[in-house]
N, C-alpha and C. Protein backbone atom coordinates (compact mmCIF):
# COMPACT_ATOMS: atom_id res chain seq x y z
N UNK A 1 -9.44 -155.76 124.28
CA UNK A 1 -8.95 -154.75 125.17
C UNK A 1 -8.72 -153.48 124.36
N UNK A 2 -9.48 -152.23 124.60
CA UNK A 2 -9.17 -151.17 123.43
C UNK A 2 -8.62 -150.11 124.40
N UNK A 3 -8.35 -148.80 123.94
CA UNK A 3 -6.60 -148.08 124.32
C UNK A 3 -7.10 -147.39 125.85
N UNK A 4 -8.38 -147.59 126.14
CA UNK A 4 -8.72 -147.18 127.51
C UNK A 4 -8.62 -148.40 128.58
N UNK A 5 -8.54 -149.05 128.31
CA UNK A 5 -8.25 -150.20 129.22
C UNK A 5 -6.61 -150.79 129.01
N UNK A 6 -6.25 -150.09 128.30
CA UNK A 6 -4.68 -150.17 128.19
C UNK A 6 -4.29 -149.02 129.32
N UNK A 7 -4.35 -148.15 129.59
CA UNK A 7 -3.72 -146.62 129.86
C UNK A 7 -3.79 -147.00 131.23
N UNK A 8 -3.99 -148.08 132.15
CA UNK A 8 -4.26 -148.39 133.26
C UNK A 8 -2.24 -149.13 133.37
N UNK A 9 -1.87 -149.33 132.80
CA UNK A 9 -0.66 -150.00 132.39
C UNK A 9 0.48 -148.90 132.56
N UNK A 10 0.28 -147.50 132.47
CA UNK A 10 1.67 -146.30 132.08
C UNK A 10 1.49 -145.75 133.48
N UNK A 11 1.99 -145.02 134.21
CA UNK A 11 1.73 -144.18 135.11
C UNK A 11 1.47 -143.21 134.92
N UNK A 12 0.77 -142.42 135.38
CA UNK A 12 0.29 -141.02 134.92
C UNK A 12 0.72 -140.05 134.41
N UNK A 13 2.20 -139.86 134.72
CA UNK A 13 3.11 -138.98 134.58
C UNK A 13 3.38 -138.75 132.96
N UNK A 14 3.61 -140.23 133.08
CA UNK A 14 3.79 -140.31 131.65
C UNK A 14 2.87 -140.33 130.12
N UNK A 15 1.45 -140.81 130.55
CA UNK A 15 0.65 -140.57 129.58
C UNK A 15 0.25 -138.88 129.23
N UNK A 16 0.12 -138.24 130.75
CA UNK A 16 0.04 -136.36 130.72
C UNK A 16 -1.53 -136.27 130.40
N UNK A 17 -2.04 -135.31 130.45
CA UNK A 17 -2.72 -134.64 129.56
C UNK A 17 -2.21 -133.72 128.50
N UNK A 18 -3.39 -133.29 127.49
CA UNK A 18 -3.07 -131.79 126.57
C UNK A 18 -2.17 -131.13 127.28
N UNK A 19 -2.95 -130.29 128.48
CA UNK A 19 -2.10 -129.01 128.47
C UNK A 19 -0.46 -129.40 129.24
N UNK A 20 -0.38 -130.56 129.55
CA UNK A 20 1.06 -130.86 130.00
C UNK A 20 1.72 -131.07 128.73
N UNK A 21 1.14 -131.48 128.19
CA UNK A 21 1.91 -132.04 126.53
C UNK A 21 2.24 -130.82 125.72
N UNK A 22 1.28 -129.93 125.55
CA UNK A 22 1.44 -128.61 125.10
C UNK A 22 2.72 -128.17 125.51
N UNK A 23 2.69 -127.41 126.81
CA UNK A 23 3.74 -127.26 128.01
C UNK A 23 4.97 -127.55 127.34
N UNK A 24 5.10 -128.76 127.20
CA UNK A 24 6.25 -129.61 127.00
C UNK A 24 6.57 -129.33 125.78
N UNK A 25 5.45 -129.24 124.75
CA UNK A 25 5.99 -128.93 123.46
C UNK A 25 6.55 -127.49 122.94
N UNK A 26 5.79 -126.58 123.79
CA UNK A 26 6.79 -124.93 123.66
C UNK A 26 7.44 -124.92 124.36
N UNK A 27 8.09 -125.47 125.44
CA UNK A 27 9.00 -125.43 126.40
C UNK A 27 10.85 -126.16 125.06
N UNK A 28 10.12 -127.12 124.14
CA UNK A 28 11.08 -127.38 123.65
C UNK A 28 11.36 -126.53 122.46
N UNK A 29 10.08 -126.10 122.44
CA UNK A 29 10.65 -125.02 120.65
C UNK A 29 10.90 -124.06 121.31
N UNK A 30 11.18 -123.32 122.53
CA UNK A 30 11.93 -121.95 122.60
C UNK A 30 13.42 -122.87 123.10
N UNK A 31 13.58 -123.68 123.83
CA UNK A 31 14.63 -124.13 124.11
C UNK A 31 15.50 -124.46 122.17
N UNK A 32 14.75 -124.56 121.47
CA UNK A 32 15.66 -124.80 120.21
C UNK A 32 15.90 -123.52 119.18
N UNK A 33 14.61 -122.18 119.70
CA UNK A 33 14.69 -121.19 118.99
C UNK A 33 15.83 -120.27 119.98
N UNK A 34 16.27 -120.95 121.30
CA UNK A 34 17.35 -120.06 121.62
C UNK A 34 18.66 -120.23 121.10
N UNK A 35 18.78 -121.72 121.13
CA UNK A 35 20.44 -121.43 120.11
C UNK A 35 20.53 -121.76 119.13
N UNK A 36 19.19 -121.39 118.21
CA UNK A 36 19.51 -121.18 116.91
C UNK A 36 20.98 -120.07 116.49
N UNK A 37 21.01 -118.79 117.61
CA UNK A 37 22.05 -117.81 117.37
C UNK A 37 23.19 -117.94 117.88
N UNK A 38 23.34 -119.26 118.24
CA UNK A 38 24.73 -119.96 118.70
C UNK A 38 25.40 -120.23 118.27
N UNK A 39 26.95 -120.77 117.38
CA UNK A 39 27.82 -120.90 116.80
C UNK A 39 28.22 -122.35 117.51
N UNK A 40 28.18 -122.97 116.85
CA UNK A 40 28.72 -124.48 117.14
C UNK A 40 30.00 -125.00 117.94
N UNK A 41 29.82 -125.31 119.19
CA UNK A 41 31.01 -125.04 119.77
C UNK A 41 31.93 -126.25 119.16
N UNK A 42 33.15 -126.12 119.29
CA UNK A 42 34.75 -126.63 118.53
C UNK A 42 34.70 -127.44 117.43
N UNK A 43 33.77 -126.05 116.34
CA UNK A 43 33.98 -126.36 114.85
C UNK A 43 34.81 -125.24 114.79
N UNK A 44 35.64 -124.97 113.74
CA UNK A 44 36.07 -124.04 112.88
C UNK A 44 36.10 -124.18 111.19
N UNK A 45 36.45 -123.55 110.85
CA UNK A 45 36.23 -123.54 109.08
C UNK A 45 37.60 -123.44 108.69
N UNK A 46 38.38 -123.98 107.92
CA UNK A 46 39.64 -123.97 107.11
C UNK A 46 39.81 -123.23 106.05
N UNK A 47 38.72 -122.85 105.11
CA UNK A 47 38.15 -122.44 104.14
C UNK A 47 38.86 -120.72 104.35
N UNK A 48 39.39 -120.18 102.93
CA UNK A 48 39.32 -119.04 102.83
C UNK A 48 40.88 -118.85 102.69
N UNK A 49 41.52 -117.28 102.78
CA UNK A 49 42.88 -116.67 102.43
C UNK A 49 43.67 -116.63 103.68
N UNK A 50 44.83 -117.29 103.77
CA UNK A 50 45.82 -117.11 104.87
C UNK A 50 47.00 -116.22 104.13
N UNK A 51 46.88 -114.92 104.91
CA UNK A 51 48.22 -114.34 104.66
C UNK A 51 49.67 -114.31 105.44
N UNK A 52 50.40 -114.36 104.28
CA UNK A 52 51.86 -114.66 105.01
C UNK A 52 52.07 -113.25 106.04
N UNK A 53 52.38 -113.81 107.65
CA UNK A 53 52.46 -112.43 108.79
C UNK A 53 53.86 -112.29 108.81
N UNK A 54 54.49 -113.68 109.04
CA UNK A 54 55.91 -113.51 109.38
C UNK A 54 56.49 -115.01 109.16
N UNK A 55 57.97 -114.77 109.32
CA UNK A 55 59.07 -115.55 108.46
C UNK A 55 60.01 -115.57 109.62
N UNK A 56 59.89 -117.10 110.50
CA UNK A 56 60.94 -117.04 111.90
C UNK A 56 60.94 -115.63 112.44
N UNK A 57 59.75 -115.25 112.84
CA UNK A 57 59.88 -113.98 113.84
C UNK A 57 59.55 -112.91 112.68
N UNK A 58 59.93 -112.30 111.80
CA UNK A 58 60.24 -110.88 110.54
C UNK A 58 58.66 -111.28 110.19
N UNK A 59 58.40 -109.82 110.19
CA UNK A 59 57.44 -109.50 108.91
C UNK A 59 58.12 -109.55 107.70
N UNK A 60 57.70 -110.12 106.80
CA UNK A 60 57.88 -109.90 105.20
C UNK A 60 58.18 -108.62 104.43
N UNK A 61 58.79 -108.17 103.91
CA UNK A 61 59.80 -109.21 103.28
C UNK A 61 61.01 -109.59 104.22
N UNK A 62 61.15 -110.61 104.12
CA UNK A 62 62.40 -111.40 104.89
C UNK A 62 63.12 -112.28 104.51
N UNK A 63 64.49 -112.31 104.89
CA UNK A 63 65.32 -113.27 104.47
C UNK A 63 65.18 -114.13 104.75
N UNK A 64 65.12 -115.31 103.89
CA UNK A 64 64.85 -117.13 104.20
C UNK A 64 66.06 -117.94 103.83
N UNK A 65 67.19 -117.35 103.20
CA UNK A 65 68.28 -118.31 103.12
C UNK A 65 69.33 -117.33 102.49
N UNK A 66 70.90 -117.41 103.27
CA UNK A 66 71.42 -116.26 102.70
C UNK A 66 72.09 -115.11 103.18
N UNK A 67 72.38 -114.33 103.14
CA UNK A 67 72.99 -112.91 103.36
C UNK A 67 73.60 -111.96 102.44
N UNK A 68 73.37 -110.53 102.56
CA UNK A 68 74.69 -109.88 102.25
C UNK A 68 73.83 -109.66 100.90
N UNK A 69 74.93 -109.80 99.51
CA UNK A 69 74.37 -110.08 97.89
C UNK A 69 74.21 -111.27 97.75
N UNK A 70 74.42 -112.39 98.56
CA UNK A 70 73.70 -113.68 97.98
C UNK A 70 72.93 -113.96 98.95
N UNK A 71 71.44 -114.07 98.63
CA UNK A 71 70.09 -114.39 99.58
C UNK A 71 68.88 -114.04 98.80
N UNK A 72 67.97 -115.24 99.43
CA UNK A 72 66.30 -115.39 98.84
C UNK A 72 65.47 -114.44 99.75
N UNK A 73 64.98 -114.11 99.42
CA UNK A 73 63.76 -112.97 100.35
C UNK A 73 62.45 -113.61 99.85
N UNK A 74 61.55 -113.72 101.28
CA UNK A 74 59.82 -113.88 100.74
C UNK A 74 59.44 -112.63 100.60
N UNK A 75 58.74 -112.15 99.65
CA UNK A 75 58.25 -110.88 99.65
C UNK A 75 56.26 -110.34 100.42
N UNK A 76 55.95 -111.65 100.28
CA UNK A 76 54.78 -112.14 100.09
C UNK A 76 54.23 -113.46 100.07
N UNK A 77 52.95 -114.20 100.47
CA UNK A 77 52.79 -115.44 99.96
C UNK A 77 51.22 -115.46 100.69
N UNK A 78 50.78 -115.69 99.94
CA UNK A 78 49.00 -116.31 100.23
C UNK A 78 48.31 -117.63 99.97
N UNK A 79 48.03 -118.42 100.92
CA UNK A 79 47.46 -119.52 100.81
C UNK A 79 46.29 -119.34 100.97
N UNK A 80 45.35 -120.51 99.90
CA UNK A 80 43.68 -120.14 100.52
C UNK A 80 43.58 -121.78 100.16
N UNK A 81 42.25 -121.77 100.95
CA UNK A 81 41.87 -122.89 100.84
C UNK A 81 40.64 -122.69 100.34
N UNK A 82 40.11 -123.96 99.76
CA UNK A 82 38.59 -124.10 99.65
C UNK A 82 37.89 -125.27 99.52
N UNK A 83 36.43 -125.07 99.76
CA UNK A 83 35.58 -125.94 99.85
C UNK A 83 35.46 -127.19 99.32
N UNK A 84 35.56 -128.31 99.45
CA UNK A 84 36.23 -129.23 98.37
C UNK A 84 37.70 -129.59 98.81
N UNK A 85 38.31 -129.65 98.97
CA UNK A 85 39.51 -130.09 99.24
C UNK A 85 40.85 -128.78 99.15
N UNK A 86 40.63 -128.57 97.90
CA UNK A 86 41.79 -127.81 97.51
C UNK A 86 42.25 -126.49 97.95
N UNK A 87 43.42 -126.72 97.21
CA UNK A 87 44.28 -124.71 97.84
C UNK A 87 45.06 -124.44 96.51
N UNK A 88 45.54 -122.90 96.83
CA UNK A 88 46.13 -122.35 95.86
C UNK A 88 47.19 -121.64 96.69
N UNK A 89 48.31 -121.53 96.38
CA UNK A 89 49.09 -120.48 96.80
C UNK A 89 49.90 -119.51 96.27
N UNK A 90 49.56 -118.22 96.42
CA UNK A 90 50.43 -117.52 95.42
C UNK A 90 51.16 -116.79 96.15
N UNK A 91 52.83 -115.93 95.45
CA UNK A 91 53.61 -115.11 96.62
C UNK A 91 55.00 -114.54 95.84
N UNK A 92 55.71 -114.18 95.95
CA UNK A 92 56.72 -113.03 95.64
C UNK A 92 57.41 -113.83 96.01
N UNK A 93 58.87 -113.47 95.96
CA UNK A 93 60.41 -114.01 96.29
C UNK A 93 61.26 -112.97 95.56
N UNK A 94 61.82 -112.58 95.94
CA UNK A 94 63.64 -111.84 95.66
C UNK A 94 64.54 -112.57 95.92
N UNK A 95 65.41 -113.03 94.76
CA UNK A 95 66.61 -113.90 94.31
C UNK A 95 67.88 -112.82 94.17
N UNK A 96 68.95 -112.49 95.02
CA UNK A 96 70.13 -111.45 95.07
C UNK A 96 71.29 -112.61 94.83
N UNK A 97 72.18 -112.52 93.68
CA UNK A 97 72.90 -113.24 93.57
C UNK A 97 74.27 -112.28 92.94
N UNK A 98 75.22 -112.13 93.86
CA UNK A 98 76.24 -111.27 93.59
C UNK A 98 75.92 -110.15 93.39
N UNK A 99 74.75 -109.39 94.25
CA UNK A 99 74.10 -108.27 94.30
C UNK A 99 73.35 -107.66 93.17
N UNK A 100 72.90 -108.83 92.00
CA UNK A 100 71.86 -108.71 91.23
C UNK A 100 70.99 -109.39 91.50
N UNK A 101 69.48 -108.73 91.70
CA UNK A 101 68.40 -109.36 92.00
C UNK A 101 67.42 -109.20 90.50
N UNK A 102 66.64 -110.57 91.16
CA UNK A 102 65.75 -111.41 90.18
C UNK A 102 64.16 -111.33 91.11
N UNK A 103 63.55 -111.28 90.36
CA UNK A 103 62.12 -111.33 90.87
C UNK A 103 61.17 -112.60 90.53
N UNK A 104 60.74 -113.51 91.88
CA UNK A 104 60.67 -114.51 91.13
C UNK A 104 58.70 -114.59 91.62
N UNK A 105 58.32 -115.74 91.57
CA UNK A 105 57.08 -115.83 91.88
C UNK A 105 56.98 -117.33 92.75
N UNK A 106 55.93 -117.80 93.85
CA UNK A 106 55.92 -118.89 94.58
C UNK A 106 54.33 -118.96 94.15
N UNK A 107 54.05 -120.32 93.53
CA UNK A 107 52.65 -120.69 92.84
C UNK A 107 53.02 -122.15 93.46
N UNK A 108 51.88 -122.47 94.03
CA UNK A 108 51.35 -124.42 93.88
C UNK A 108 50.09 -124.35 94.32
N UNK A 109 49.99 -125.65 93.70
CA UNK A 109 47.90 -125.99 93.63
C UNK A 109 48.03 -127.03 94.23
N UNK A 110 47.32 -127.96 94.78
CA UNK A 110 46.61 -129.30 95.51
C UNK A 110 45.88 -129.12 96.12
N UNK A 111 46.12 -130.50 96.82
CA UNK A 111 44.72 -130.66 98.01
C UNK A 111 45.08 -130.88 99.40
N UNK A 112 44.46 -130.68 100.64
CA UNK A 112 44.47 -130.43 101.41
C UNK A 112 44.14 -131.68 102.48
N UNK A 113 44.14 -132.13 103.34
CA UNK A 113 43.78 -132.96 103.93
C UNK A 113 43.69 -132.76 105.55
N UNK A 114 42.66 -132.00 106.42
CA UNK A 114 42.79 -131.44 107.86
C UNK A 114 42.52 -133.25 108.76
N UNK A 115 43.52 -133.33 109.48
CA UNK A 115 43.47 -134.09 110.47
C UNK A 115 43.55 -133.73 111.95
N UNK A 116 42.83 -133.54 112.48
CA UNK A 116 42.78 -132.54 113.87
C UNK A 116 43.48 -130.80 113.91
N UNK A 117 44.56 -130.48 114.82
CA UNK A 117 44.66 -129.66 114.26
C UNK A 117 45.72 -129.33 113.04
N UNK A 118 46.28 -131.15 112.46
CA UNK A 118 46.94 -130.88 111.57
C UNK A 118 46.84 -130.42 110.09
N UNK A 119 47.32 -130.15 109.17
CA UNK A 119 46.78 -130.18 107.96
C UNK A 119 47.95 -130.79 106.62
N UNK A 120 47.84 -131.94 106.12
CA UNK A 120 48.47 -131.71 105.10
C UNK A 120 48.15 -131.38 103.62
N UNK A 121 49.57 -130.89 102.88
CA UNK A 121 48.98 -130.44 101.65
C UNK A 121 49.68 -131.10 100.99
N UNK A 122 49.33 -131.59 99.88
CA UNK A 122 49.79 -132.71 99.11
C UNK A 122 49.70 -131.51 97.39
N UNK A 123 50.67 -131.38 97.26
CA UNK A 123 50.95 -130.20 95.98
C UNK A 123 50.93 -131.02 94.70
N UNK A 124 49.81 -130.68 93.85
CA UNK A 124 49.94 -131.32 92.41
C UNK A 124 51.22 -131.60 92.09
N UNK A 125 52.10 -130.23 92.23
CA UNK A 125 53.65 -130.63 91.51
C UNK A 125 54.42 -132.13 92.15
N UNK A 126 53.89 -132.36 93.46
CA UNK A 126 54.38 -133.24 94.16
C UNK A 126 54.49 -133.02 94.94
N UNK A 127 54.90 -133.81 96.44
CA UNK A 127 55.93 -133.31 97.44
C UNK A 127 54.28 -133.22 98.43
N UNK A 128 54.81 -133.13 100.08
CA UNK A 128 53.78 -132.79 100.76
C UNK A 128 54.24 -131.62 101.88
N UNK A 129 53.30 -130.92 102.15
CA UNK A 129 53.93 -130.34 103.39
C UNK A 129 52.88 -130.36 104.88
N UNK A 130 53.39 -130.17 105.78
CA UNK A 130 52.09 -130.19 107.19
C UNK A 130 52.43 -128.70 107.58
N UNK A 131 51.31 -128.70 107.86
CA UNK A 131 50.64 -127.24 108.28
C UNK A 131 50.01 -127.29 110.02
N UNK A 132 49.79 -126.50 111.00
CA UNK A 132 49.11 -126.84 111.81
C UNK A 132 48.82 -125.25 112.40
N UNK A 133 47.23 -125.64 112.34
CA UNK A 133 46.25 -124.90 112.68
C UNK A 133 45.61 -125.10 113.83
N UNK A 134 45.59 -124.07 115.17
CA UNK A 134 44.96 -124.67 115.81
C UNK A 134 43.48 -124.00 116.07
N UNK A 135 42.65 -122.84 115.58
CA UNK A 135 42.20 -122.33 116.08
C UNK A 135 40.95 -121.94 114.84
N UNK A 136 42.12 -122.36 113.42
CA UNK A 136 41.08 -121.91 112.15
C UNK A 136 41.21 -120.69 111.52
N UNK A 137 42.41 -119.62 112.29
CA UNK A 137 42.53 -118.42 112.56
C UNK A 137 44.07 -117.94 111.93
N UNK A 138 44.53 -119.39 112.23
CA UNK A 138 46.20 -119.03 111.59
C UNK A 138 47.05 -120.28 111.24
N UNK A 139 47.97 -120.00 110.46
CA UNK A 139 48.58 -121.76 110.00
C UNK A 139 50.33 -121.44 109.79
N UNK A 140 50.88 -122.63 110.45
CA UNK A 140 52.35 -122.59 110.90
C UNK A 140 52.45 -123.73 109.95
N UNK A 141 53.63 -122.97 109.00
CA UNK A 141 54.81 -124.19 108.09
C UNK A 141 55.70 -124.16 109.01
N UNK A 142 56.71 -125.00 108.91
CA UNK A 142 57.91 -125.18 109.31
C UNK A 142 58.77 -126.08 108.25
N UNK A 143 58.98 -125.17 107.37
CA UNK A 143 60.13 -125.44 106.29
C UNK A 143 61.81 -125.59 106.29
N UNK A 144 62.49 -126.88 105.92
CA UNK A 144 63.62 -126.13 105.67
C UNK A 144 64.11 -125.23 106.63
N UNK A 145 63.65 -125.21 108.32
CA UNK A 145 64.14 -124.96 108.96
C UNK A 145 63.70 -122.85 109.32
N UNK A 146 62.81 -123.01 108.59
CA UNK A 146 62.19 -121.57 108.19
C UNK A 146 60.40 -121.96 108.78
N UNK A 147 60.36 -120.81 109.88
CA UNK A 147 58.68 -121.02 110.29
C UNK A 147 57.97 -120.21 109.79
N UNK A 148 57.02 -120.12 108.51
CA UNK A 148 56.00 -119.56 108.20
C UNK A 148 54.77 -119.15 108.87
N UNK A 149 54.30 -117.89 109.20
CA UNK A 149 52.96 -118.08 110.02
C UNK A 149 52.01 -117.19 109.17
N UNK A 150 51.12 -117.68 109.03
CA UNK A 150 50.05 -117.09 107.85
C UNK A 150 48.51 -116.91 108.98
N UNK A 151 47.67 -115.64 108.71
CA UNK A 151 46.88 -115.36 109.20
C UNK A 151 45.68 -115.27 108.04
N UNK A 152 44.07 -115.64 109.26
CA UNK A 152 43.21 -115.02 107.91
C UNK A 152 42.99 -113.52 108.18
């Protein structure tokens, strides 16, 4: 039995000719050359610099624990992330203690771990904190009773 006495077996539709097959075959490469310029719907990227916006409501610099001559101020603080796991964070602080101030610095390194829109960061020095991102766009600490909101 050779492949012409087979083809009696498919229905027509389905074996086609050329120019249906053709048809079919540019019908699918413009359907794939159109959303090539599409953006992947509900991915986002974590990757890159979050800057510190505000501190429970305040733009920065703001008080985070304190009053008066005794109180900590954030001055600043930048988190980034990157490719690979890890982050860096660097940032300012003002230490007023009996109305002498100290200038201090906020540094930690680790790694990162995104679980939906959560994120934790697990800090070389130790210790972990959660982060939550919902959009890829901005990331909420909630420290110590202090809400961080960092933008890219």
């Amino acid at each position: 039995m050779g492949i012409r006495e087979q083809s009696h077996y498919f229905p027509r539709a389905l074996t086609g000719t050329r120019a249906s097959k053709r048809k079919a075959l540019v019908g699918l490469a413009l359907l794939c050359v159109g959303c090539l310029d599409d953006p992947v719907v509900g991915t986002t990227t974590l990757t890159g610099a979050y800057v510190l916006r505000s501190l429970n409501g305040s733009p920065p610099p703001a008080i985070v624990s304190g009053s008066g001559d005794n109180k900590t101020e954030v001055i600043d603080d930048v988190i980034t992330f990157f490719e690979g796991g890890s982050y860096a964070e660097n940032g300012h602080t003002r230490i007023t203690v009996n109305g002498q101030t100290t200038d201090g610095t906020i540094f930690d390194t680790g790694r990162y771990s995104p679980l939906g829109t959560s994120i934790a960061l697990n800090s070389t020095g130790g210790g972990t904190r959660s982060a939550l991102s919902t959009d890829g766009k901005s990331l909420t600490i909630v420290e110590a009773g202090v809400r961080w909101v960092f933008t890219k």
